[in-house]
PDB file of N, CA and C in Angstrom:
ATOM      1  N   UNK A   1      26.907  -2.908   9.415  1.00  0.00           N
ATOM      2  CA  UNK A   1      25.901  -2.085   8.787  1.00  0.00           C
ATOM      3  C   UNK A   1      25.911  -0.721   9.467  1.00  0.00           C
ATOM      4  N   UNK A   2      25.799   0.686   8.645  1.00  0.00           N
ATOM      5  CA  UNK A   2      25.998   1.934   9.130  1.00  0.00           C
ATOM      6  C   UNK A   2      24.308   2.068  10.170  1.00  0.00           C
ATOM      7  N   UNK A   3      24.645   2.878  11.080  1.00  0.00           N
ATOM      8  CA  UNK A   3      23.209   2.874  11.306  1.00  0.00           C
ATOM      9  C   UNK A   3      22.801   4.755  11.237  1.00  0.00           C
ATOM     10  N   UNK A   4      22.134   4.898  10.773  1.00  0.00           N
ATOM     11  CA  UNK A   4      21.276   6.305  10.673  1.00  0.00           C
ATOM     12  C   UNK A   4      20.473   6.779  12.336  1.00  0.00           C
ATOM     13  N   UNK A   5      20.965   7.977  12.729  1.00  0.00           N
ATOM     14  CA  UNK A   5      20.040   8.314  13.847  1.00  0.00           C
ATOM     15  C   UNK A   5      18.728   9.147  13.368  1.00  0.00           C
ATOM     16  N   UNK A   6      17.597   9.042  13.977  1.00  0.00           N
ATOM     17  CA  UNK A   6      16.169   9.482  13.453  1.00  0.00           C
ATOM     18  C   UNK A   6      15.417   9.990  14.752  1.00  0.00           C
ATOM     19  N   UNK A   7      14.517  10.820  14.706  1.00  0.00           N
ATOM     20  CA  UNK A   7      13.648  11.169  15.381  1.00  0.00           C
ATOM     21  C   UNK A   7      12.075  10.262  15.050  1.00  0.00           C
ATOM     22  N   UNK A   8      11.661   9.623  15.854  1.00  0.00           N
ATOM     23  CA  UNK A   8      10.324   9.353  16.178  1.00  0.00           C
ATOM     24  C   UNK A   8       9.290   9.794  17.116  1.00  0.00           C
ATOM     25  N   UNK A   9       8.075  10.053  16.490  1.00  0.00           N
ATOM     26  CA  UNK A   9       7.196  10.796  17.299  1.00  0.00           C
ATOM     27  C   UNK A   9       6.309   9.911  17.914  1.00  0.00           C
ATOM     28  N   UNK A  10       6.073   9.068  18.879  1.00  0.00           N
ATOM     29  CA  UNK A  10       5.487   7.503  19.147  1.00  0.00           C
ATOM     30  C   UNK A  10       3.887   8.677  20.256  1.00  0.00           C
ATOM     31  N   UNK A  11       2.899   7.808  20.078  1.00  0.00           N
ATOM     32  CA  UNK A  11       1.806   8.007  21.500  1.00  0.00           C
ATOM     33  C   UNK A  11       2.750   7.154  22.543  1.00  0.00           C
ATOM     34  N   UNK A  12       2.456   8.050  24.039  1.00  0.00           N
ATOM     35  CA  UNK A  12       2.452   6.991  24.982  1.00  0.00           C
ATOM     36  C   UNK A  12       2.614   5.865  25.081  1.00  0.00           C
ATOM     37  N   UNK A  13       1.299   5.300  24.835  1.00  0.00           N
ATOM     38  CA  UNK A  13       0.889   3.979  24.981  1.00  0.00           C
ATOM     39  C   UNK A  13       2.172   3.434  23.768  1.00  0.00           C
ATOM     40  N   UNK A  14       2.642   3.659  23.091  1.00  0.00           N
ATOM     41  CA  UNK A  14       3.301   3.288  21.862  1.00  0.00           C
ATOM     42  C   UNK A  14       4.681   2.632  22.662  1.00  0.00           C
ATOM     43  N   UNK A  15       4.939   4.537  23.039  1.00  0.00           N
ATOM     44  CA  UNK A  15       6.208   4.211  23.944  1.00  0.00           C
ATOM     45  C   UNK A  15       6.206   3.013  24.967  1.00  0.00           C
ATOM     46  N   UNK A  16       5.373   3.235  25.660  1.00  0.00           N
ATOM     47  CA  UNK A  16       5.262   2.064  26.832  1.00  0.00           C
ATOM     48  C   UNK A  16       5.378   0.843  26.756  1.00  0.00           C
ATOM     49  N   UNK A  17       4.538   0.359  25.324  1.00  0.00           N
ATOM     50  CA  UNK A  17       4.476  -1.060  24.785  1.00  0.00           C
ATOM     51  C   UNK A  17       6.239  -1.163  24.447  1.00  0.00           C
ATOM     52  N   UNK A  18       6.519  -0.204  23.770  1.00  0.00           N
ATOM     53  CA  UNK A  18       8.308  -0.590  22.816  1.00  0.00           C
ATOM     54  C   UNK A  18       8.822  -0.717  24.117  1.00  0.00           C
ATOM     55  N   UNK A  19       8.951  -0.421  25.392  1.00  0.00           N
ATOM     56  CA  UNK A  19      10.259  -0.384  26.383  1.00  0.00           C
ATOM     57  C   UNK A  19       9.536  -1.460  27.424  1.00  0.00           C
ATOM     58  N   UNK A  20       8.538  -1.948  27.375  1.00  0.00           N
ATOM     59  CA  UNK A  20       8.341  -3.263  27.952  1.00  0.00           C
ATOM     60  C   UNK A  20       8.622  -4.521  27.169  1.00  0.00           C
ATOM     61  N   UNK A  21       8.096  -4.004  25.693  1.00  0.00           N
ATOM     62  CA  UNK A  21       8.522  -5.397  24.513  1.00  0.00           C
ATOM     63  C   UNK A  21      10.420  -5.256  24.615  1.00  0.00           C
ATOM     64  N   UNK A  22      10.700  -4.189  24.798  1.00  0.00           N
ATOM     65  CA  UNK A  22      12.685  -4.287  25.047  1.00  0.00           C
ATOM     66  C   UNK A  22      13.205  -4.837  26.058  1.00  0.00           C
ATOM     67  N   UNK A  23      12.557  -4.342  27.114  1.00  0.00           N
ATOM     68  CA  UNK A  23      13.005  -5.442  28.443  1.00  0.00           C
ATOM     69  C   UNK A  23      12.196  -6.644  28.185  1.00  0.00           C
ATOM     70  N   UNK A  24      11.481  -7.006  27.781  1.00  0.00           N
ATOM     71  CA  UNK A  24      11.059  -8.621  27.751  1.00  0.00           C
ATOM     72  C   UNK A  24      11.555  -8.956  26.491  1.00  0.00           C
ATOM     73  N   UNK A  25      12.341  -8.578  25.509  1.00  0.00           N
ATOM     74  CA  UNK A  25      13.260  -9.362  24.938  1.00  0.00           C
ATOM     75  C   UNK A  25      14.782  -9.088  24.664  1.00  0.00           C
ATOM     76  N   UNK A  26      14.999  -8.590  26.041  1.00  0.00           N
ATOM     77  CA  UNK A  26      16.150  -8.150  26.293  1.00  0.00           C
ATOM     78  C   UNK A  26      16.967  -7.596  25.159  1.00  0.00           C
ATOM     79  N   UNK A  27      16.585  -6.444  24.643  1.00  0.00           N
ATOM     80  CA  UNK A  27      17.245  -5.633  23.751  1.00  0.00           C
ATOM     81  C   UNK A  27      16.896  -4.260  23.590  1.00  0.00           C
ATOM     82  N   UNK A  28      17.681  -3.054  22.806  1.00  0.00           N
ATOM     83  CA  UNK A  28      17.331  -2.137  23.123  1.00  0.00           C
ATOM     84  C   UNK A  28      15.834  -1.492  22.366  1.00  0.00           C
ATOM     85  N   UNK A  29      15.282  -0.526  22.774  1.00  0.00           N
ATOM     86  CA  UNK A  29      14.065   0.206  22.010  1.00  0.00           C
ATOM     87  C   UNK A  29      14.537   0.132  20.202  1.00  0.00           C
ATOM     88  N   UNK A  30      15.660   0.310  20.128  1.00  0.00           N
ATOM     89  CA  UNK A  30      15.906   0.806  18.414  1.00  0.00           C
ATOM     90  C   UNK A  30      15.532  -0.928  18.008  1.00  0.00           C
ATOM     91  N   UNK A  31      16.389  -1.713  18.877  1.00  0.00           N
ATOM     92  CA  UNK A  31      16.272  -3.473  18.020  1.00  0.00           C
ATOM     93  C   UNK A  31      14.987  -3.506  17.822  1.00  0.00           C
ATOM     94  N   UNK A  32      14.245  -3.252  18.907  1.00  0.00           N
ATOM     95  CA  UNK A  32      12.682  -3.667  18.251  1.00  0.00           C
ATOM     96  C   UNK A  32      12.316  -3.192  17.638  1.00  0.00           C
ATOM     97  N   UNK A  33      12.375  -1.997  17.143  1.00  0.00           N
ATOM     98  CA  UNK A  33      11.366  -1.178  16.038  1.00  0.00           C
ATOM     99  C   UNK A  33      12.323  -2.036  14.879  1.00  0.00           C
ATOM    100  N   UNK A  34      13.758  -1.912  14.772  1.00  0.00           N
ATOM    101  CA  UNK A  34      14.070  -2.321  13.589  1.00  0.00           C
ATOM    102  C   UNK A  34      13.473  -4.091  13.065  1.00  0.00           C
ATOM    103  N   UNK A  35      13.192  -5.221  14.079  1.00  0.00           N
ATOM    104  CA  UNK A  35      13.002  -6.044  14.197  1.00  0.00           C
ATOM    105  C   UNK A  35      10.747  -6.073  13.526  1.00  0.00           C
ATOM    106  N   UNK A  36      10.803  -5.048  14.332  1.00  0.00           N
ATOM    107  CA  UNK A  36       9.028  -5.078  13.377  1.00  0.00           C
ATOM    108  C   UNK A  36       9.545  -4.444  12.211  1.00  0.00           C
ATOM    109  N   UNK A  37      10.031  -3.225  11.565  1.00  0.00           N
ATOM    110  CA  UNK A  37      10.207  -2.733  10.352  1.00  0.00           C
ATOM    111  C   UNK A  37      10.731  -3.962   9.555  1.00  0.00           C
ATOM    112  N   UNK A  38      11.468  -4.735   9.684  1.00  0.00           N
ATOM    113  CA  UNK A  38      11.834  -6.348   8.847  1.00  0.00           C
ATOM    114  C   UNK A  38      10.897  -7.277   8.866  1.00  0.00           C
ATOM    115  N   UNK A  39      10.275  -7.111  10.338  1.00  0.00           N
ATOM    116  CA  UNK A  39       8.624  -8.127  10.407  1.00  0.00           C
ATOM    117  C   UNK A  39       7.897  -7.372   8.695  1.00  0.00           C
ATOM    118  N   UNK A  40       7.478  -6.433   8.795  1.00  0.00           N
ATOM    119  CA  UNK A  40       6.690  -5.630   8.080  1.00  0.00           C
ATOM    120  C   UNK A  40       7.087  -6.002   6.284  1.00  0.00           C
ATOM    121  N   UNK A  41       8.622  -6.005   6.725  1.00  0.00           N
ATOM    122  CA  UNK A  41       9.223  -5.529   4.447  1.00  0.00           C
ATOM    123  C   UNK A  41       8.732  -6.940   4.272  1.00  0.00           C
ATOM    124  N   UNK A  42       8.773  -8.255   5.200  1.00  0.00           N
ATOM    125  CA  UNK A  42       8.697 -10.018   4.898  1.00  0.00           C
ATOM    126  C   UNK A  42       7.325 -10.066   4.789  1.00  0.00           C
ATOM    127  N   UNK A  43       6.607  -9.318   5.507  1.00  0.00           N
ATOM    128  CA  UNK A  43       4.743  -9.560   4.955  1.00  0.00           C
ATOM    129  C   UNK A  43       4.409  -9.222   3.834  1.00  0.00           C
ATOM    130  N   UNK A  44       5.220  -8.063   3.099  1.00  0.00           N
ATOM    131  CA  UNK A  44       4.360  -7.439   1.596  1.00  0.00           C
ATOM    132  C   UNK A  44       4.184  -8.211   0.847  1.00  0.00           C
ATOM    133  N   UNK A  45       3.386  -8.034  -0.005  1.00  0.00           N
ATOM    134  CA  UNK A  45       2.698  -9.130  -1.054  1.00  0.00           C
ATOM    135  C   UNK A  45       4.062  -8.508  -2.240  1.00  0.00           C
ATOM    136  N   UNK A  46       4.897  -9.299  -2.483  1.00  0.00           N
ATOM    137  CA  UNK A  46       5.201  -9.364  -3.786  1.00  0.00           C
ATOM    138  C   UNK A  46       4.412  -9.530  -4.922  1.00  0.00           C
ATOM    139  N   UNK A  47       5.020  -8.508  -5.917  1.00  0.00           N
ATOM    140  CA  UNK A  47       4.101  -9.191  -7.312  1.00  0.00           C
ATOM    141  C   UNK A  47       4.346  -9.922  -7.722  1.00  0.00           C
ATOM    142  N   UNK A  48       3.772 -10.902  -8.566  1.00  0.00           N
ATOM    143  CA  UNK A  48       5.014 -12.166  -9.350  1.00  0.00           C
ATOM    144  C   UNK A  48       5.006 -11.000 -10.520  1.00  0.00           C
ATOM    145  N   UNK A  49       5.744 -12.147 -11.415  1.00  0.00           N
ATOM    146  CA  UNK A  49       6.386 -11.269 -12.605  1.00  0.00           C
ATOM    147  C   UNK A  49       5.373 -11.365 -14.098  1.00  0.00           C
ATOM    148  N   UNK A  50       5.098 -12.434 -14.086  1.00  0.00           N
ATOM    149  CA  UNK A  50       4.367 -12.893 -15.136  1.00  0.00           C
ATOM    150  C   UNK A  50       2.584 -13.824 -15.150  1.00  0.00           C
ATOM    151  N   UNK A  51       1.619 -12.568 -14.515  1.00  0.00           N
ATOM    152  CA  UNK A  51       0.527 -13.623 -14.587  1.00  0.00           C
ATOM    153  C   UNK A  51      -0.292 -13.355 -15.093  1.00  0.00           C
ATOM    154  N   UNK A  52      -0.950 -14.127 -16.363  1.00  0.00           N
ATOM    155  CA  UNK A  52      -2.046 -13.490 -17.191  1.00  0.00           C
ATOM    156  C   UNK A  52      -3.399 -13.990 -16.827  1.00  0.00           C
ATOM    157  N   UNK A  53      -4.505 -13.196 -17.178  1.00  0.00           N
ATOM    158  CA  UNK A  53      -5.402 -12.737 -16.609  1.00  0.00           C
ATOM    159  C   UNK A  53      -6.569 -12.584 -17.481  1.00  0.00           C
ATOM    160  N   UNK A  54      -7.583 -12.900 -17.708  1.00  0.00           N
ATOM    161  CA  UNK A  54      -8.586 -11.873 -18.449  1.00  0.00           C
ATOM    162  C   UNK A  54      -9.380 -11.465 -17.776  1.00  0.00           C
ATOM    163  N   UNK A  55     -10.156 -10.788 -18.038  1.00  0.00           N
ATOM    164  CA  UNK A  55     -11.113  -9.838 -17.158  1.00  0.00           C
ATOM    165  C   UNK A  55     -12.100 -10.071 -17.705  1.00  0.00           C
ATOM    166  N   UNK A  56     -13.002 -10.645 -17.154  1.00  0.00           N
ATOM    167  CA  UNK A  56     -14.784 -11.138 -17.847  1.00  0.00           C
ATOM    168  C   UNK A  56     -15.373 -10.092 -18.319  1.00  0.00           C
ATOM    169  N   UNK A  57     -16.101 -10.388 -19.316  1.00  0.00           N
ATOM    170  CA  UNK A  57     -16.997  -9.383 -20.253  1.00  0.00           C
ATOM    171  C   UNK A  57     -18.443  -9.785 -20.079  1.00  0.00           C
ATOM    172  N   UNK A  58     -19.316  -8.670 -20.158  1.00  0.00           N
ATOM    173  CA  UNK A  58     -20.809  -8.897 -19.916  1.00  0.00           C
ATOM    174  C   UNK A  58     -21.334  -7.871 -20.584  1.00  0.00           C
ATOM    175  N   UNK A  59     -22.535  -8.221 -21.417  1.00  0.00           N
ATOM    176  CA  UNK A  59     -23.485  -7.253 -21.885  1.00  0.00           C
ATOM    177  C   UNK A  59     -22.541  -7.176 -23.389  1.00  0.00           C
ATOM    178  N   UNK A  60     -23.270  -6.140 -24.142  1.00  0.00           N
ATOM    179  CA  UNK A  60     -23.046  -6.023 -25.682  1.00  0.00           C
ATOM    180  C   UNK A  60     -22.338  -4.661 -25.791  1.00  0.00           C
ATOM    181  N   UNK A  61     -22.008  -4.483 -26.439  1.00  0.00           N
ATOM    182  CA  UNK A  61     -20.777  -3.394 -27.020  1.00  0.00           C
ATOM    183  C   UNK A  61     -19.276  -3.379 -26.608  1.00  0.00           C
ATOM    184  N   UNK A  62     -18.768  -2.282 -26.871  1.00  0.00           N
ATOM    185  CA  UNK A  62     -17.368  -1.917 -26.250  1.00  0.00           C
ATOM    186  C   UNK A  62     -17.126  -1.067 -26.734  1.00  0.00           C
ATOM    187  N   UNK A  63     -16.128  -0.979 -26.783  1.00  0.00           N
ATOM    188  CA  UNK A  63     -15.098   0.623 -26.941  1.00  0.00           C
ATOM    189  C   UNK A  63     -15.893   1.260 -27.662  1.00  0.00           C
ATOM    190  N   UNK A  64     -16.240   2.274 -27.858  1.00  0.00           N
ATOM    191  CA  UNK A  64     -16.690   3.531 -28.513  1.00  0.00           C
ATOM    192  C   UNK A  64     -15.575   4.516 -28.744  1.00  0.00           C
ATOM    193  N   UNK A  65     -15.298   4.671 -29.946  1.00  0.00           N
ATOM    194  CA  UNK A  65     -14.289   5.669 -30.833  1.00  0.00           C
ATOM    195  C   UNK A  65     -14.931   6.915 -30.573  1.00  0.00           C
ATOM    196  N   UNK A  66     -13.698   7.671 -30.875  1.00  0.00           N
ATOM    197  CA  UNK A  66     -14.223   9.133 -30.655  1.00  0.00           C
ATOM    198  C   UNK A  66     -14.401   9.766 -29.140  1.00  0.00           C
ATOM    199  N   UNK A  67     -14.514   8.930 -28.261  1.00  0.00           N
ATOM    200  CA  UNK A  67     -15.066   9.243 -27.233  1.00  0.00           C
ATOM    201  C   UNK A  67     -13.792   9.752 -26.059  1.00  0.00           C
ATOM    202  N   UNK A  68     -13.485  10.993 -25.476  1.00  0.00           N
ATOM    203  CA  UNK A  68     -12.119  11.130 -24.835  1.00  0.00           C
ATOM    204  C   UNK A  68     -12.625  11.162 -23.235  1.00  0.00           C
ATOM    205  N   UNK A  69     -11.949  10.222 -22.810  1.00  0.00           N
ATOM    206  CA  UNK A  69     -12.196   9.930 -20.910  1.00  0.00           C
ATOM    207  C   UNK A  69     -11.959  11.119 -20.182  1.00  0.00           C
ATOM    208  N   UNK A  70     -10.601  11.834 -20.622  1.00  0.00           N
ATOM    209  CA  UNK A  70     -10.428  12.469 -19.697  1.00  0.00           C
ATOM    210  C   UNK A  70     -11.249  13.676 -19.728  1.00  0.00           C
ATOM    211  N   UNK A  71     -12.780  13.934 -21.021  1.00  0.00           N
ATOM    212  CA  UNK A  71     -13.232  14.992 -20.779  1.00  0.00           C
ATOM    213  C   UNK A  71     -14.437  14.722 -20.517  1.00  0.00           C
ATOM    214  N   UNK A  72     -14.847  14.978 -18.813  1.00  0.00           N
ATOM    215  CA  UNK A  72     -16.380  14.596 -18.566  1.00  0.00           C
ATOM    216  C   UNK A  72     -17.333  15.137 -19.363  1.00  0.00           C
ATOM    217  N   UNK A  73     -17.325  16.123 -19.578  1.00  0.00           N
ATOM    218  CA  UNK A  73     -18.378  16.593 -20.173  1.00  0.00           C
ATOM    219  C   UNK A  73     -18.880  16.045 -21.902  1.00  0.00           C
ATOM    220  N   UNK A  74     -17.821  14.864 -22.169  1.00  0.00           N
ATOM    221  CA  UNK A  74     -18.138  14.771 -23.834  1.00  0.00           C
ATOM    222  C   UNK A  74     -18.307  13.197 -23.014  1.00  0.00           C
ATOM    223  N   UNK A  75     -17.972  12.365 -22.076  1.00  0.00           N
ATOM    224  CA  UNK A  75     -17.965  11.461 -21.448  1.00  0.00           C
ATOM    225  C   UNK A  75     -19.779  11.515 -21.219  1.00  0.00           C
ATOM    226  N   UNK A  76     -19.736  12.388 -20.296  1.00  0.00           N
ATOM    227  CA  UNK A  76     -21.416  12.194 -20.018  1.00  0.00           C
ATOM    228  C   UNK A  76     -22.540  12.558 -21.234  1.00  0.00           C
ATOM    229  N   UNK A  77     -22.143  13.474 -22.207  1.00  0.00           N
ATOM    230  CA  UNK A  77     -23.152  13.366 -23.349  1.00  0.00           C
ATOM    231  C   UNK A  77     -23.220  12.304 -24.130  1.00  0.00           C
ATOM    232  N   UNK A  78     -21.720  11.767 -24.204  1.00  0.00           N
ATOM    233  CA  UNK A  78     -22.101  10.010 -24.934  1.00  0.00           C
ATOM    234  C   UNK A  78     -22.808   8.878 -23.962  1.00  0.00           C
ATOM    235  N   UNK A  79     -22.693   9.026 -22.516  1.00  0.00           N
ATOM    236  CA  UNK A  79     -23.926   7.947 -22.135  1.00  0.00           C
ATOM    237  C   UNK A  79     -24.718   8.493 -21.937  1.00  0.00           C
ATOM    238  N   UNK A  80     -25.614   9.688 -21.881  1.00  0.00           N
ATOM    239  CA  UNK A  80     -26.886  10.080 -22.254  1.00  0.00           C
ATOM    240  C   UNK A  80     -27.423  10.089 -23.848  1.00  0.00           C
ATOM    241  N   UNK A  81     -26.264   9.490 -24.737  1.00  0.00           N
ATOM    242  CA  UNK A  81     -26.651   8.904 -26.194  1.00  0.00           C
ATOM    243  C   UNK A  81     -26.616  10.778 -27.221  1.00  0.00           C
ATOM    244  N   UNK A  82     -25.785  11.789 -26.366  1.00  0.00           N
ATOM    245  CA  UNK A  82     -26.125  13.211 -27.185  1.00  0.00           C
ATOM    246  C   UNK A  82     -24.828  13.129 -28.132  1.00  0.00           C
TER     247      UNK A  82
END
């Protein structure tokens, strides 16, 4: 695998933790960061692909025609009923 060189800007304390976590698992500063950055991609929540859903409804009405979201000002005269 090619490897890319990078600049990182770490706190102190950052640094200190990475080059004690390297000598206590005997490898260099880069293995560990790359070793949490793979910790990190294996935690994300995947989406699944296919899950349906409805979304509960309460109270009476719905959609109102005519009515355009993206313009507050015709947005707020229709729920003040103008």
């Amino acid at each position: 695998m090619p490897f890319m060189r990078t600049t990182v800007n770490l706190s102190e304390a950052s640094i200190n933790y990475l080059k004690n976590e390297a000598l206590r698992q005997q490898d260099s500063m880069s293995g560990v960061l790359e070793q949490a950055i793979i910790l990190m991609q294996s935690r994300e929540i995947k989406p699944a692909n296919s899950i349906e859903f409805k979304l509960p409804a309460s109270g009476q009405g719905g959609v109102y025609s005519g009515i355009d979201l993206d313009d507050n000002a015709a947005l707020e005269d229709a729920m003040r009923g103008l």
